[in-house]
Structures are given as C-alpha cells and as structure tokens.
PDB file of N, CA and C in Angstrom:
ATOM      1  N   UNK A   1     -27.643 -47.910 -42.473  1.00  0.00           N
ATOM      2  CA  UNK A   1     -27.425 -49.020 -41.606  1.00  0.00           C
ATOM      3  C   UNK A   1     -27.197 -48.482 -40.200  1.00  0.00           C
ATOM      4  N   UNK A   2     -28.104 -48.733 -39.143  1.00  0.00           N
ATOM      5  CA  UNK A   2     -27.717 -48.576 -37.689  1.00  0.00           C
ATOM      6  C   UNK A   2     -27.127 -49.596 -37.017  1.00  0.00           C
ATOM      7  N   UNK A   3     -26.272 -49.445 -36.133  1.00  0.00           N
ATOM      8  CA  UNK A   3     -25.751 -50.123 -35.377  1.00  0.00           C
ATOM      9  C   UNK A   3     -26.554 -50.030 -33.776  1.00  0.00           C
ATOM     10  N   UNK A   4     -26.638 -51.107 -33.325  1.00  0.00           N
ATOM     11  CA  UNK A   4     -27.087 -51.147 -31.952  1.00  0.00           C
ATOM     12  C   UNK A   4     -26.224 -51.590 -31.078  1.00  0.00           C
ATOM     13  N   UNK A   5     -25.056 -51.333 -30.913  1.00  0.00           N
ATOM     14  CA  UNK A   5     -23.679 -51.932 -29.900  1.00  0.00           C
ATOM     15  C   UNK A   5     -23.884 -50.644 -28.835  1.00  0.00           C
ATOM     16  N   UNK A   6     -23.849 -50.919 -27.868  1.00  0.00           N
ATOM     17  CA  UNK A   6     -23.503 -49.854 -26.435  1.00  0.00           C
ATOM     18  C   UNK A   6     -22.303 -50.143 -25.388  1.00  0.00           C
ATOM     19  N   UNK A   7     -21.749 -49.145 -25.464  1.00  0.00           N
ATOM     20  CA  UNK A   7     -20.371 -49.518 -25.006  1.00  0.00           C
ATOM     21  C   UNK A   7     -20.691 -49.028 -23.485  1.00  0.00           C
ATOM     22  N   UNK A   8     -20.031 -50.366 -22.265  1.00  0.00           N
ATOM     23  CA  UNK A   8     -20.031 -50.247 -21.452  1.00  0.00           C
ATOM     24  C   UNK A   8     -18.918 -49.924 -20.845  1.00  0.00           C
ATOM     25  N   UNK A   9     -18.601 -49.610 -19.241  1.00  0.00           N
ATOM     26  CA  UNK A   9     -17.705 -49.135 -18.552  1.00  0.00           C
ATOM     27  C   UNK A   9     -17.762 -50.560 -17.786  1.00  0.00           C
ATOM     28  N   UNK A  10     -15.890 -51.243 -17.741  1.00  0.00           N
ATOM     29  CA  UNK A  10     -16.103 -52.537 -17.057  1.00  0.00           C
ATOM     30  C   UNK A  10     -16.352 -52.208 -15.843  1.00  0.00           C
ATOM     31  N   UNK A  11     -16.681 -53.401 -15.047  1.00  0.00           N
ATOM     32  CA  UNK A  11     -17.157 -53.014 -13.423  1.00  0.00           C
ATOM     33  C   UNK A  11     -16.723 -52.390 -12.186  1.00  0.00           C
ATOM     34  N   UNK A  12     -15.400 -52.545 -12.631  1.00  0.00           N
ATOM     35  CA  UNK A  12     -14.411 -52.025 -11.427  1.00  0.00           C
ATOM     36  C   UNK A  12     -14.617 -50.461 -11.998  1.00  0.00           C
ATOM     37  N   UNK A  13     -15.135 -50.203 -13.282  1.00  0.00           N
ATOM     38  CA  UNK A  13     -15.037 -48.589 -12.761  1.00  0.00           C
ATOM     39  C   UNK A  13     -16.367 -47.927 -13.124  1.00  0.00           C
ATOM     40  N   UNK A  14     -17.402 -48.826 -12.322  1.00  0.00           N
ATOM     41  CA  UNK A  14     -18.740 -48.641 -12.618  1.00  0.00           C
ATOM     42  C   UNK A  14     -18.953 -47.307 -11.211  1.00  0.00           C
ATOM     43  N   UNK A  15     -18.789 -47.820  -9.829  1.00  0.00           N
ATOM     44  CA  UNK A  15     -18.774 -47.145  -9.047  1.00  0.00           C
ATOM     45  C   UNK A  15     -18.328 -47.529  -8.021  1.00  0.00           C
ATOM     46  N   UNK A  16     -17.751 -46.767  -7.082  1.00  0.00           N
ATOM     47  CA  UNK A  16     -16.230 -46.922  -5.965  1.00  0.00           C
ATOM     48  C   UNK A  16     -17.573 -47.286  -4.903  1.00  0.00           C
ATOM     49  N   UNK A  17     -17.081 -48.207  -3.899  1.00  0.00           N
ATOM     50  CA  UNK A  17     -18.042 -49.023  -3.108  1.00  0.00           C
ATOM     51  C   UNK A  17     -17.826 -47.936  -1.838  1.00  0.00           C
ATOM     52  N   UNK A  18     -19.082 -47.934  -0.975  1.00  0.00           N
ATOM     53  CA  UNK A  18     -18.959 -46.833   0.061  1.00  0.00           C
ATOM     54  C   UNK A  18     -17.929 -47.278   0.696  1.00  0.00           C
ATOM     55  N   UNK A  19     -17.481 -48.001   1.405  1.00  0.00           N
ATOM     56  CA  UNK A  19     -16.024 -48.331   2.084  1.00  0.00           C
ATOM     57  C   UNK A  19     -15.191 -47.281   1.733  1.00  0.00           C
ATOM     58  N   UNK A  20     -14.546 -47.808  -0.144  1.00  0.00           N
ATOM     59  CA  UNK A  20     -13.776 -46.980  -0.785  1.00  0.00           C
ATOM     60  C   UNK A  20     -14.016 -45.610  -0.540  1.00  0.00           C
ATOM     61  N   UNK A  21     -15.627 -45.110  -0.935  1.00  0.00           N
ATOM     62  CA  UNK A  21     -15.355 -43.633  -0.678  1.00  0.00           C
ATOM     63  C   UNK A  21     -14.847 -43.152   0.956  1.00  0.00           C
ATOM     64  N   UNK A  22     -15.701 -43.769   1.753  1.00  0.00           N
ATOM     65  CA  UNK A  22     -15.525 -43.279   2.809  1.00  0.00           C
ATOM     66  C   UNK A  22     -13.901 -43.423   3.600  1.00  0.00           C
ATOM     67  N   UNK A  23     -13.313 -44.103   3.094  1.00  0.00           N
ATOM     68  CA  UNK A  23     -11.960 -44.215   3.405  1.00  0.00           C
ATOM     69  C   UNK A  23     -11.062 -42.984   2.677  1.00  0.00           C
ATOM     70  N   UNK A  24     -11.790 -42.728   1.340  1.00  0.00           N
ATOM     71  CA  UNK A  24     -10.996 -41.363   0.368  1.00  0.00           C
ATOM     72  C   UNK A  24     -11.389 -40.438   1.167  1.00  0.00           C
ATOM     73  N   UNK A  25     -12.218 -40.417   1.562  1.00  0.00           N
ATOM     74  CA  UNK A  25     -12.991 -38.939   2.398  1.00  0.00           C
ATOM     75  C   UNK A  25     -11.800 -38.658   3.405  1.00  0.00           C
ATOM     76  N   UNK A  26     -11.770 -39.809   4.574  1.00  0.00           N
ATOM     77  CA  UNK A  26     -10.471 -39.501   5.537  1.00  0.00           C
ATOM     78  C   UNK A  26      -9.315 -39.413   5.237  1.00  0.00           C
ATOM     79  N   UNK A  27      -9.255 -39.932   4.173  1.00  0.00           N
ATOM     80  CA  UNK A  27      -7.223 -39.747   3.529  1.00  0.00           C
ATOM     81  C   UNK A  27      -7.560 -37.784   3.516  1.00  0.00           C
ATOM     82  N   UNK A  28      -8.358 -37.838   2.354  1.00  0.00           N
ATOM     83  CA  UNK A  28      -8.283 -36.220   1.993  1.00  0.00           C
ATOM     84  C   UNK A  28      -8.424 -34.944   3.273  1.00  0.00           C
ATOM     85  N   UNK A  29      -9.212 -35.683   4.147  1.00  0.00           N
ATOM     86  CA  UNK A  29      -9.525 -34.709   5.202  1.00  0.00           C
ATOM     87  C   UNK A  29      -8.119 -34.898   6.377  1.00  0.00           C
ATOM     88  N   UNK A  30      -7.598 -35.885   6.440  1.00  0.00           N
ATOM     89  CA  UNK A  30      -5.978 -35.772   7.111  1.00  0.00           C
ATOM     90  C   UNK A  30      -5.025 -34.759   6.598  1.00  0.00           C
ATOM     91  N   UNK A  31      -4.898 -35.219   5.249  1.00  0.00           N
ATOM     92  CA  UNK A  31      -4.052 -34.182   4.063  1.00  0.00           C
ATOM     93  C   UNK A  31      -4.758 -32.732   4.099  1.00  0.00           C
ATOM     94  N   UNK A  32      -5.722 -32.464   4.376  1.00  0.00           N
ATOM     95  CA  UNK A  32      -5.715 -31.301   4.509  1.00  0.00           C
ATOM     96  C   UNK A  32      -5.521 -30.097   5.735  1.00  0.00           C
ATOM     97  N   UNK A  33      -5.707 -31.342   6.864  1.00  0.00           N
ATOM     98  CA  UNK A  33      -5.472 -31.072   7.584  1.00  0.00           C
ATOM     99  C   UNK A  33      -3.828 -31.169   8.087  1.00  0.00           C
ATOM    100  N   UNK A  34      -3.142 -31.955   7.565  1.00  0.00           N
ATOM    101  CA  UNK A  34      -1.362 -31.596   7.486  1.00  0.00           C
ATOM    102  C   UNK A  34      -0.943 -30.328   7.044  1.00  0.00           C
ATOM    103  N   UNK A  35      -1.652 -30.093   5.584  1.00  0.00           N
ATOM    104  CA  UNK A  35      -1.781 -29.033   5.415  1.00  0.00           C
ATOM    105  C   UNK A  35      -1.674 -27.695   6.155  1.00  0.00           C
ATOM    106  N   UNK A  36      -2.705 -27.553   6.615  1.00  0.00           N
ATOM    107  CA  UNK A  36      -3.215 -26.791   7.514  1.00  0.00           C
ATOM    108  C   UNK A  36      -2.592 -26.189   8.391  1.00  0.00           C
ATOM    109  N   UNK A  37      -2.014 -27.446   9.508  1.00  0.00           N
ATOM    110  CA  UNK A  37      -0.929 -27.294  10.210  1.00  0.00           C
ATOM    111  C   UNK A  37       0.210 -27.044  10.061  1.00  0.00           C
ATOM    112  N   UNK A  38       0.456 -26.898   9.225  1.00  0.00           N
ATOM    113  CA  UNK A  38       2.384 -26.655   8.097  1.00  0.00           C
ATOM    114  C   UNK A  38       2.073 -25.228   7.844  1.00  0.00           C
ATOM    115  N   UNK A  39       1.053 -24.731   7.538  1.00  0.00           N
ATOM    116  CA  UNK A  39       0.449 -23.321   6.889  1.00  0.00           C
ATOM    117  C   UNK A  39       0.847 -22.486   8.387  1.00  0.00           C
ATOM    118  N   UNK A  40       0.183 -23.023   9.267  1.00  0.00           N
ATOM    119  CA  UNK A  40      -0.083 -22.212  10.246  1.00  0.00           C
ATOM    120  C   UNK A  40       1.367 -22.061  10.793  1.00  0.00           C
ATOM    121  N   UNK A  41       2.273 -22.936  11.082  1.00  0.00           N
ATOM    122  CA  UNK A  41       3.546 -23.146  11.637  1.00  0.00           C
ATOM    123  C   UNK A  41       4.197 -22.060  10.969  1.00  0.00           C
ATOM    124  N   UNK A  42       3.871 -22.133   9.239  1.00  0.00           N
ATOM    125  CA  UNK A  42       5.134 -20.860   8.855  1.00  0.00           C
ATOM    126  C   UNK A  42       4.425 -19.724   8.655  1.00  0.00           C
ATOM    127  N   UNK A  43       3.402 -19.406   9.277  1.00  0.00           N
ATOM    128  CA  UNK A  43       2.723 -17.945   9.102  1.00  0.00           C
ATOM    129  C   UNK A  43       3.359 -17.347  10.757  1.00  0.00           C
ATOM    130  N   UNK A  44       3.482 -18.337  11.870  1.00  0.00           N
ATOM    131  CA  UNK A  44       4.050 -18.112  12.748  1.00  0.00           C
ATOM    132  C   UNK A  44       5.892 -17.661  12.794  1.00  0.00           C
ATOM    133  N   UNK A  45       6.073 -18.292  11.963  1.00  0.00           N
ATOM    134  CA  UNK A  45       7.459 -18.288  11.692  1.00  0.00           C
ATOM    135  C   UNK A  45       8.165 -16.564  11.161  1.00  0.00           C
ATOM    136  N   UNK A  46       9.133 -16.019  11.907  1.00  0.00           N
ATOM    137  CA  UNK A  46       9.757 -14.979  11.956  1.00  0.00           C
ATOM    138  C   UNK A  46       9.888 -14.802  10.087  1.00  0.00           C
ATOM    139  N   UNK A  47      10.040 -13.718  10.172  1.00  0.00           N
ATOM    140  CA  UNK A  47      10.860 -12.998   7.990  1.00  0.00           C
ATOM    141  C   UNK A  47      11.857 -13.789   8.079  1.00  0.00           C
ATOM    142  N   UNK A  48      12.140 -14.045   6.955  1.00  0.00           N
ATOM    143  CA  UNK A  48      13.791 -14.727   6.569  1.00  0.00           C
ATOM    144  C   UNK A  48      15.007 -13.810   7.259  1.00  0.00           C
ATOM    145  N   UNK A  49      14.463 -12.477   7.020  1.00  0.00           N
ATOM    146  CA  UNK A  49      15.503 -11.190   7.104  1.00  0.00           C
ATOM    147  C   UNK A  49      14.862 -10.157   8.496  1.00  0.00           C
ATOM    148  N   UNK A  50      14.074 -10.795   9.297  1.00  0.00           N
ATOM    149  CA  UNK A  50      13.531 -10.292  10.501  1.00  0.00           C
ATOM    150  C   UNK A  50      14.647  -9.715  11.539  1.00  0.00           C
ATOM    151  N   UNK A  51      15.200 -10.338  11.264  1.00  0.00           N
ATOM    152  CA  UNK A  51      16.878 -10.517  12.465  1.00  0.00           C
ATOM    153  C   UNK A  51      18.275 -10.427  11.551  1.00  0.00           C
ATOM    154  N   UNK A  52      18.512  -9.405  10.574  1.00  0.00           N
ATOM    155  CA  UNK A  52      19.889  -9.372   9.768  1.00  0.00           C
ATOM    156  C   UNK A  52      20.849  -9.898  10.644  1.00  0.00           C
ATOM    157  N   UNK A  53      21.832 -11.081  10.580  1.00  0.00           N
ATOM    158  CA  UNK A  53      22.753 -11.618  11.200  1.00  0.00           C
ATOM    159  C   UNK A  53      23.890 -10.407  11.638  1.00  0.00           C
ATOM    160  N   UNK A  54      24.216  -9.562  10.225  1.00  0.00           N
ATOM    161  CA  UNK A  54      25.318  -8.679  10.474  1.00  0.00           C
ATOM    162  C   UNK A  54      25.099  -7.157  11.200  1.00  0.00           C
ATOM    163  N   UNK A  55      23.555  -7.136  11.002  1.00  0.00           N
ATOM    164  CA  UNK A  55      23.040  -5.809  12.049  1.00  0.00           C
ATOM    165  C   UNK A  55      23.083  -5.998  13.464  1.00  0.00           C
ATOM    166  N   UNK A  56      22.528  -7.242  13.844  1.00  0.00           N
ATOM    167  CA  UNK A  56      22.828  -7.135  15.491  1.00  0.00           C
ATOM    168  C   UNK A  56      21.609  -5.686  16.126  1.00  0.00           C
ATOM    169  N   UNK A  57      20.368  -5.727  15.768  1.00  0.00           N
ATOM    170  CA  UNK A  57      19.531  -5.105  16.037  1.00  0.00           C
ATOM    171  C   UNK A  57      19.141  -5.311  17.261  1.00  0.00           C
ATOM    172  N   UNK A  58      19.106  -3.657  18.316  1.00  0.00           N
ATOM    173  CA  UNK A  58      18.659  -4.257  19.767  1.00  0.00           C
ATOM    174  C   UNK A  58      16.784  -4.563  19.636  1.00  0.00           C
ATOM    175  N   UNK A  59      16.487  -4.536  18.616  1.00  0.00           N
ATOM    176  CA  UNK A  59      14.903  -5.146  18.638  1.00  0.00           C
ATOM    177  C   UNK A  59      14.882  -5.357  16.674  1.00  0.00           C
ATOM    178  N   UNK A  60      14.679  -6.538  16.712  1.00  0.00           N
ATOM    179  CA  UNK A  60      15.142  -7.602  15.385  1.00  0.00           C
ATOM    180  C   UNK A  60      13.555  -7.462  14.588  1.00  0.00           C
ATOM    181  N   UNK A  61      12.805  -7.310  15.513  1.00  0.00           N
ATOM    182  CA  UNK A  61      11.600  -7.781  15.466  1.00  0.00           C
ATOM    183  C   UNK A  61      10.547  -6.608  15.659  1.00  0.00           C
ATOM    184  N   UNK A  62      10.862  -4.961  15.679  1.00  0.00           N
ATOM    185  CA  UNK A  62      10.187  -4.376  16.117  1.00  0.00           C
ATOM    186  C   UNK A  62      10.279  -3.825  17.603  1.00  0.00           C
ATOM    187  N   UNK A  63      10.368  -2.374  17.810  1.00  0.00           N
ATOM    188  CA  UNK A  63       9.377  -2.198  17.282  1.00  0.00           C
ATOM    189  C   UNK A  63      10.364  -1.026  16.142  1.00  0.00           C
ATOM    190  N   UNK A  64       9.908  -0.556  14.559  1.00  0.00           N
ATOM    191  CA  UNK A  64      10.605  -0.300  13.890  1.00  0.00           C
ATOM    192  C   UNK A  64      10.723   0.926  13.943  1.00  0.00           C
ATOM    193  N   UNK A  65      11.743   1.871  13.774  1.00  0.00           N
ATOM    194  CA  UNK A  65      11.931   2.960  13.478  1.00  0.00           C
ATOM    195  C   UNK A  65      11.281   3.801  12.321  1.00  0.00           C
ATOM    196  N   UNK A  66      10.639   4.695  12.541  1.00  0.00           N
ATOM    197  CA  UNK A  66       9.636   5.354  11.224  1.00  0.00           C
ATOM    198  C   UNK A  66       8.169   4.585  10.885  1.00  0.00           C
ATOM    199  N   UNK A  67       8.101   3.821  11.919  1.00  0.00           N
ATOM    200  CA  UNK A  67       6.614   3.047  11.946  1.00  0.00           C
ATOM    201  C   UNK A  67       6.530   1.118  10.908  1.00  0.00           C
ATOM    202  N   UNK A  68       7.667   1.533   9.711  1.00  0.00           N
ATOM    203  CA  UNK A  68       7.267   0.283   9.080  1.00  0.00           C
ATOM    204  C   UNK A  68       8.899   0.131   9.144  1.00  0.00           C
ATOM    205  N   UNK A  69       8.830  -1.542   8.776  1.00  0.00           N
ATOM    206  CA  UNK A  69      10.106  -1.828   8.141  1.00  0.00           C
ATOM    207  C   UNK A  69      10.911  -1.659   6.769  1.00  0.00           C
ATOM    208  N   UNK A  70      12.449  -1.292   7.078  1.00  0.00           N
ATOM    209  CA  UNK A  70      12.819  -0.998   5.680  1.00  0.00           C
ATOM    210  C   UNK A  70      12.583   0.754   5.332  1.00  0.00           C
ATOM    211  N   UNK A  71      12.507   1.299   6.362  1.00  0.00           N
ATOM    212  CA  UNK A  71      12.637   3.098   6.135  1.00  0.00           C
ATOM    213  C   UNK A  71      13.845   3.913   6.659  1.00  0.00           C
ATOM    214  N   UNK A  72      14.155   4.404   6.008  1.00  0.00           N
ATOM    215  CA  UNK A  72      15.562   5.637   7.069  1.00  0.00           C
ATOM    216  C   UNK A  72      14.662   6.826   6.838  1.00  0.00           C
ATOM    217  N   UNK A  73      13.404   7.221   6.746  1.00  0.00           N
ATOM    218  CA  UNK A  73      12.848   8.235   6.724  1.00  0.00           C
ATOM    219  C   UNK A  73      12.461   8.357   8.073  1.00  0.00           C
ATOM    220  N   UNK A  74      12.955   8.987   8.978  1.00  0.00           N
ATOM    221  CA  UNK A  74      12.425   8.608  10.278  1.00  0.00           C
ATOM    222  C   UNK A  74      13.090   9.642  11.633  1.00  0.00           C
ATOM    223  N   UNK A  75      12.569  10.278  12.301  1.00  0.00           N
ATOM    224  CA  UNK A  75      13.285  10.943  13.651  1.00  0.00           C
ATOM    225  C   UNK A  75      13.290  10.370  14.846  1.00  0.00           C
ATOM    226  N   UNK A  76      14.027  10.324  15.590  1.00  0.00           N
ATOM    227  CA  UNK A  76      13.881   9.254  16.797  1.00  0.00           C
ATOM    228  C   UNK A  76      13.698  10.434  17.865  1.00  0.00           C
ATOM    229  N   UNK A  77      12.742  10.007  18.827  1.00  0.00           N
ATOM    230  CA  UNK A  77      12.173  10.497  19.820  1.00  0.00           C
ATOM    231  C   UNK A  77      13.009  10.817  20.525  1.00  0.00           C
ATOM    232  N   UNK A  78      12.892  12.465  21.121  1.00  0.00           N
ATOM    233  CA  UNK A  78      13.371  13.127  22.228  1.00  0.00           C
ATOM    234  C   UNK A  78      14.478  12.647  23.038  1.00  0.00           C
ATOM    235  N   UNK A  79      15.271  12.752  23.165  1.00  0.00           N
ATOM    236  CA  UNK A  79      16.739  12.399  23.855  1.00  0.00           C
ATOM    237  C   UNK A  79      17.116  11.510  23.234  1.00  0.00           C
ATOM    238  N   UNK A  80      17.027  10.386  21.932  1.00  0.00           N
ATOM    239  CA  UNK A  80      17.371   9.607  21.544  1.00  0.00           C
ATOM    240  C   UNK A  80      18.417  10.298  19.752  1.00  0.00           C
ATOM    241  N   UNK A  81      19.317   9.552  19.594  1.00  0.00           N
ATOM    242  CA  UNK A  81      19.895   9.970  18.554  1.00  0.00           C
ATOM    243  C   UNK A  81      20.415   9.152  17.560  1.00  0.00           C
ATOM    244  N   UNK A  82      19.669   8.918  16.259  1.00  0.00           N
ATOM    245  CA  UNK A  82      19.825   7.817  15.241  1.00  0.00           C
ATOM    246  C   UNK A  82      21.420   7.724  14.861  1.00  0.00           C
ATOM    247  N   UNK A  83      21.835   6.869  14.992  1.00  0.00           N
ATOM    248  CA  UNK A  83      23.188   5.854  14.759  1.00  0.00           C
ATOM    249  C   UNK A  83      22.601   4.803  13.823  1.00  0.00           C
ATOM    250  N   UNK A  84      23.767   4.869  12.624  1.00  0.00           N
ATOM    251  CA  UNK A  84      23.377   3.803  11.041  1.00  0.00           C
ATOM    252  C   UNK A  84      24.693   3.249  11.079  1.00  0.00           C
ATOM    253  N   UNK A  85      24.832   2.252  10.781  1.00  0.00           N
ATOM    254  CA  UNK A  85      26.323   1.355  10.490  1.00  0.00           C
ATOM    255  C   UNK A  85      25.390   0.556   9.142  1.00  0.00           C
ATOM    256  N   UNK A  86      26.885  -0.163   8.845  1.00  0.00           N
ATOM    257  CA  UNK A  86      26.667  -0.882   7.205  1.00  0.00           C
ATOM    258  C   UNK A  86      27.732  -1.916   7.622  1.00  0.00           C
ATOM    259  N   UNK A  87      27.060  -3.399   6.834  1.00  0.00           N
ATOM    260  CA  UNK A  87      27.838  -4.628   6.759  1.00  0.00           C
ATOM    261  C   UNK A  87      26.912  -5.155   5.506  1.00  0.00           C
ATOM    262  N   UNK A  88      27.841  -6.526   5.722  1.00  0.00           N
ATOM    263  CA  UNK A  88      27.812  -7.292   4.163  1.00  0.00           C
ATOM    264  C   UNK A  88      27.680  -8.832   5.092  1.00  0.00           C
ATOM    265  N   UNK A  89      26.542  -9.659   4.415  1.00  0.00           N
ATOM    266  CA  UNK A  89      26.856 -11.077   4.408  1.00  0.00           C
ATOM    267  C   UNK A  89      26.516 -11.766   3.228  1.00  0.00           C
ATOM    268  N   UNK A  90      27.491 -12.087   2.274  1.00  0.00           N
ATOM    269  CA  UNK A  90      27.059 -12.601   1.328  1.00  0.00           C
ATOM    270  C   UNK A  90      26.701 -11.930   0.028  1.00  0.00           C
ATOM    271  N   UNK A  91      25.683 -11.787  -0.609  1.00  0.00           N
ATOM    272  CA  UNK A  91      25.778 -11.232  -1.163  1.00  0.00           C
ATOM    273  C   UNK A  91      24.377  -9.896  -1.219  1.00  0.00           C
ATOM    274  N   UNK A  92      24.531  -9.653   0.000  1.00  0.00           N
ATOM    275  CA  UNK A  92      23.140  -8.936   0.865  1.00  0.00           C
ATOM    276  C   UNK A  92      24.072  -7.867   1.515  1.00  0.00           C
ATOM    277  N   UNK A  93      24.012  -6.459   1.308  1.00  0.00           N
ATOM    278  CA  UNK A  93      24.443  -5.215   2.172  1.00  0.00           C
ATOM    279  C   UNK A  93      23.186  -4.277   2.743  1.00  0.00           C
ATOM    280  N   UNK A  94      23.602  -4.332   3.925  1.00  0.00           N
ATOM    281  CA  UNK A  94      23.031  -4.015   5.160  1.00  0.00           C
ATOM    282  C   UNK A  94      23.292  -2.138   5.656  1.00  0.00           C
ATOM    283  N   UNK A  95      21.624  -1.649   5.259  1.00  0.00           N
ATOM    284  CA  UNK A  95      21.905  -0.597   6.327  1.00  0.00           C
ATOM    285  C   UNK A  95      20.853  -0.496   6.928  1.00  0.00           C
ATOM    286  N   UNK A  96      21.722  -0.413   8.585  1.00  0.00           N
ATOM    287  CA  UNK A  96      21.405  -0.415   9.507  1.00  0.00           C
ATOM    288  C   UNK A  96      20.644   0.758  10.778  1.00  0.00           C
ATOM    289  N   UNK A  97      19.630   0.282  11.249  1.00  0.00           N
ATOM    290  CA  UNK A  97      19.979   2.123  12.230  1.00  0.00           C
ATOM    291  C   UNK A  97      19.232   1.829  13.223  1.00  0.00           C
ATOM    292  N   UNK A  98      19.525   2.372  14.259  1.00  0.00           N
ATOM    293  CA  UNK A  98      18.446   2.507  15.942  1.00  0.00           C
ATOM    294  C   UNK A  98      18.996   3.792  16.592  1.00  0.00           C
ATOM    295  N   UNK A  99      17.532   3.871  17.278  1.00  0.00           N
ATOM    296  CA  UNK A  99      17.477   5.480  18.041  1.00  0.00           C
ATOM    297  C   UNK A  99      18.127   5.002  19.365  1.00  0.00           C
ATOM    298  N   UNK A 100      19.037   5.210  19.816  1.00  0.00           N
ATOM    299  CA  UNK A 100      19.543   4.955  20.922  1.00  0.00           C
ATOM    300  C   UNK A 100      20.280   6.239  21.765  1.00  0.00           C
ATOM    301  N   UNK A 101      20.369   5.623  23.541  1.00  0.00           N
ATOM    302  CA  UNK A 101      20.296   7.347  24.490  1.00  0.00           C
ATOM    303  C   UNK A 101      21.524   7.235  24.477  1.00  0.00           C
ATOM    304  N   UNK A 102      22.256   6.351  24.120  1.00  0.00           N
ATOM    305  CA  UNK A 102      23.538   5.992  24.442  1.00  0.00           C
ATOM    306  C   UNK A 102      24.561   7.103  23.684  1.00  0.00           C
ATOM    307  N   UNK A 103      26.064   7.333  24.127  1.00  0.00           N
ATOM    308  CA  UNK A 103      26.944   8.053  23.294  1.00  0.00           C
ATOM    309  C   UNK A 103      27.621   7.038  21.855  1.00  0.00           C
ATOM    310  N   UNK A 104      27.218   5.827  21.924  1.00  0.00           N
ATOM    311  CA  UNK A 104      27.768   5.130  20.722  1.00  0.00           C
ATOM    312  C   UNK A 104      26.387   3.941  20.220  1.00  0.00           C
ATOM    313  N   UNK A 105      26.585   3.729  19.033  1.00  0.00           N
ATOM    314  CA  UNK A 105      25.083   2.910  18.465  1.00  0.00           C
ATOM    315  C   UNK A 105      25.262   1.714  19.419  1.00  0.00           C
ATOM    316  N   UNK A 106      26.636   0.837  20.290  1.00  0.00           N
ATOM    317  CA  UNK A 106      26.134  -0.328  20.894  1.00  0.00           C
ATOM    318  C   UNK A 106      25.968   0.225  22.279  1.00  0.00           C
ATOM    319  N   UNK A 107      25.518   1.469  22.628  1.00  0.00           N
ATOM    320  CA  UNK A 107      24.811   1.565  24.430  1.00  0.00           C
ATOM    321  C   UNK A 107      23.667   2.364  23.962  1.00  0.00           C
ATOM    322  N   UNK A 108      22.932   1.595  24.431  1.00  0.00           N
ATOM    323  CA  UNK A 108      21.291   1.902  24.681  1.00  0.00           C
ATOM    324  C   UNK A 108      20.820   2.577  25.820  1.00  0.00           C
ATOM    325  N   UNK A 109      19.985   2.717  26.432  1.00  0.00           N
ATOM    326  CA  UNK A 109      18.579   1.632  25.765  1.00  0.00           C
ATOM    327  C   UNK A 109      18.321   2.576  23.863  1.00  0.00           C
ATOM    328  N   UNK A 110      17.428   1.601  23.068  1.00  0.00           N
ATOM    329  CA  UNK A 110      17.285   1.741  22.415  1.00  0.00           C
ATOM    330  C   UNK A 110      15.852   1.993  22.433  1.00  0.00           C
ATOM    331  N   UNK A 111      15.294   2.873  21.518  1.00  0.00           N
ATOM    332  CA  UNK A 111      13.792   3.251  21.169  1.00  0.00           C
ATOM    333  C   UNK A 111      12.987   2.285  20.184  1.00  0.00           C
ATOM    334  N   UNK A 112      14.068   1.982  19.106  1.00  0.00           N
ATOM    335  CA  UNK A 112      13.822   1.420  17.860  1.00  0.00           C
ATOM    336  C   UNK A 112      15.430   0.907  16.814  1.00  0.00           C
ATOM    337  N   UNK A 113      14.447   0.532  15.803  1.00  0.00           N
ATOM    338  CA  UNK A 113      15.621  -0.362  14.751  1.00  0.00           C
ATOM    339  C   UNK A 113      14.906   0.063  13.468  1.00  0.00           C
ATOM    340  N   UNK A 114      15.863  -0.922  12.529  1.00  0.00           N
ATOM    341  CA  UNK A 114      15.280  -0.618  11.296  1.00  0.00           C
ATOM    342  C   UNK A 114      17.077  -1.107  10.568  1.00  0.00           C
ATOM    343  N   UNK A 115      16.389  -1.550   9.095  1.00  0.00           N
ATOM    344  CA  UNK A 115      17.221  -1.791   8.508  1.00  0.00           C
ATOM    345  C   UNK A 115      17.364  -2.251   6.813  1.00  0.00           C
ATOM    346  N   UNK A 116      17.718  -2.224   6.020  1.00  0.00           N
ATOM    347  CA  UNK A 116      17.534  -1.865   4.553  1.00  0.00           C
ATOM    348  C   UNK A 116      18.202  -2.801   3.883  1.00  0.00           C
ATOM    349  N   UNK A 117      18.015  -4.178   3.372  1.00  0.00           N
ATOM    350  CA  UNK A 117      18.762  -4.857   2.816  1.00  0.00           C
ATOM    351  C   UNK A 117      19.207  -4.972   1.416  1.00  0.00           C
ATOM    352  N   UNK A 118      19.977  -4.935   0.746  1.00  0.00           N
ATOM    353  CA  UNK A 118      19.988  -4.940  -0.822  1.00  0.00           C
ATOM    354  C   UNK A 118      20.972  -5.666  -1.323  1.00  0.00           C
ATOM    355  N   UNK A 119      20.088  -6.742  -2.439  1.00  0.00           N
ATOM    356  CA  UNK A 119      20.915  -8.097  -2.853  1.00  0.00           C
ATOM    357  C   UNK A 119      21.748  -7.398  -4.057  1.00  0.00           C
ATOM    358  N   UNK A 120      23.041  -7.398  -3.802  1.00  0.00           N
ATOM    359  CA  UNK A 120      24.168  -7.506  -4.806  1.00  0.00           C
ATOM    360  C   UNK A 120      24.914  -8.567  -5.582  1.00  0.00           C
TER     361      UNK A 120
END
C-alpha cells in the first residue's frame, strides 16, 4: 500500500520576504560591527598588570629591563645600577627592579623597569 500525502512547510516559514532579509542583513552587519569596535578598544587597552600599583615603576609600560617583560635576567647599562624592592597587594607579590643613576631606587633618571608578579 502507498501512500501519496506530502507534507508541507506552513507559509510563514516557506521563505523570509526580501524586506525581512534585508533588514537581518543590517541588524547582523551593526552587531558586528559593535563588535569590532569593543575588540579594537581592548586590544588598545594597557595589561591588567602593565602598571603594578605597589611597584610604582618609573616606566610602567616599557621600556623593560632585559628586553621583555617579567625577567631579572638582565644588566643595566653603563653608569646605571639595578635596585629590586618587593611588595604585596592582595594576594599578588611583587618583584620589582629599574636601572637607575641615582644613589637610591626612588632617584633616577631611570634606564628601565621590570617586574615579576606571583599569585599567592
């Protein structure tokens, strides 16, 4: 015994009327473009830990001591003499260091920074 019944799709979801699409097109192309702009804002946006609150780095941001961030492997250039201090905020301890001409780590000028964080 065959059956000859064909099951249809009711009308409303036969196919989305160009209006409809073309209105989905601009929702999606806004949203991606919010997107976009949110992306770019926090690629601009400084490290969380760029600027340690309790280091007080005379350059937060570079330029770093030993070439990258996060090294004490490092010699500081000709008349300059590496000074390291250590603090705590939270549950984050801080070591610290810059090549500075100065007789104490807060008189500069400074060459460089650098600094080593580790969550406890």
């Amino acid at each position: 015994m065959t059956s000859d019944t064909s099951i249809q799709a009711p009308a409303s979801m036969e196919q989305a009327s160009p209006a409809r699409r073309n209105f989905l097109k601009r929702a999606g192309g806004l949203g991606a473009a919010a997107v976009a702009a949110i992306a770019v804002t926090w690629t601009d946006a400084p490290d969380a830990l760029a600027a340690p609150g309790c280091c007080s780095l005379a350059h937060p941001n570079g330029p770093w001591c030993g070439g990258r961030k996060g090294t004490d492997a490092f010699s500081c250039p000709g008349g300059y003499h590496k000074t390291v201090w250590y603090c705590v905020t939270g549950h984050l301890h801080y070591a610290c260091w810059e090549c500075s001409k100065g007789t104490a780590c807060y008189s500069g000028p400074w060459s460089c920074s650098n600094y080593v964080a580790i969550y406890v």
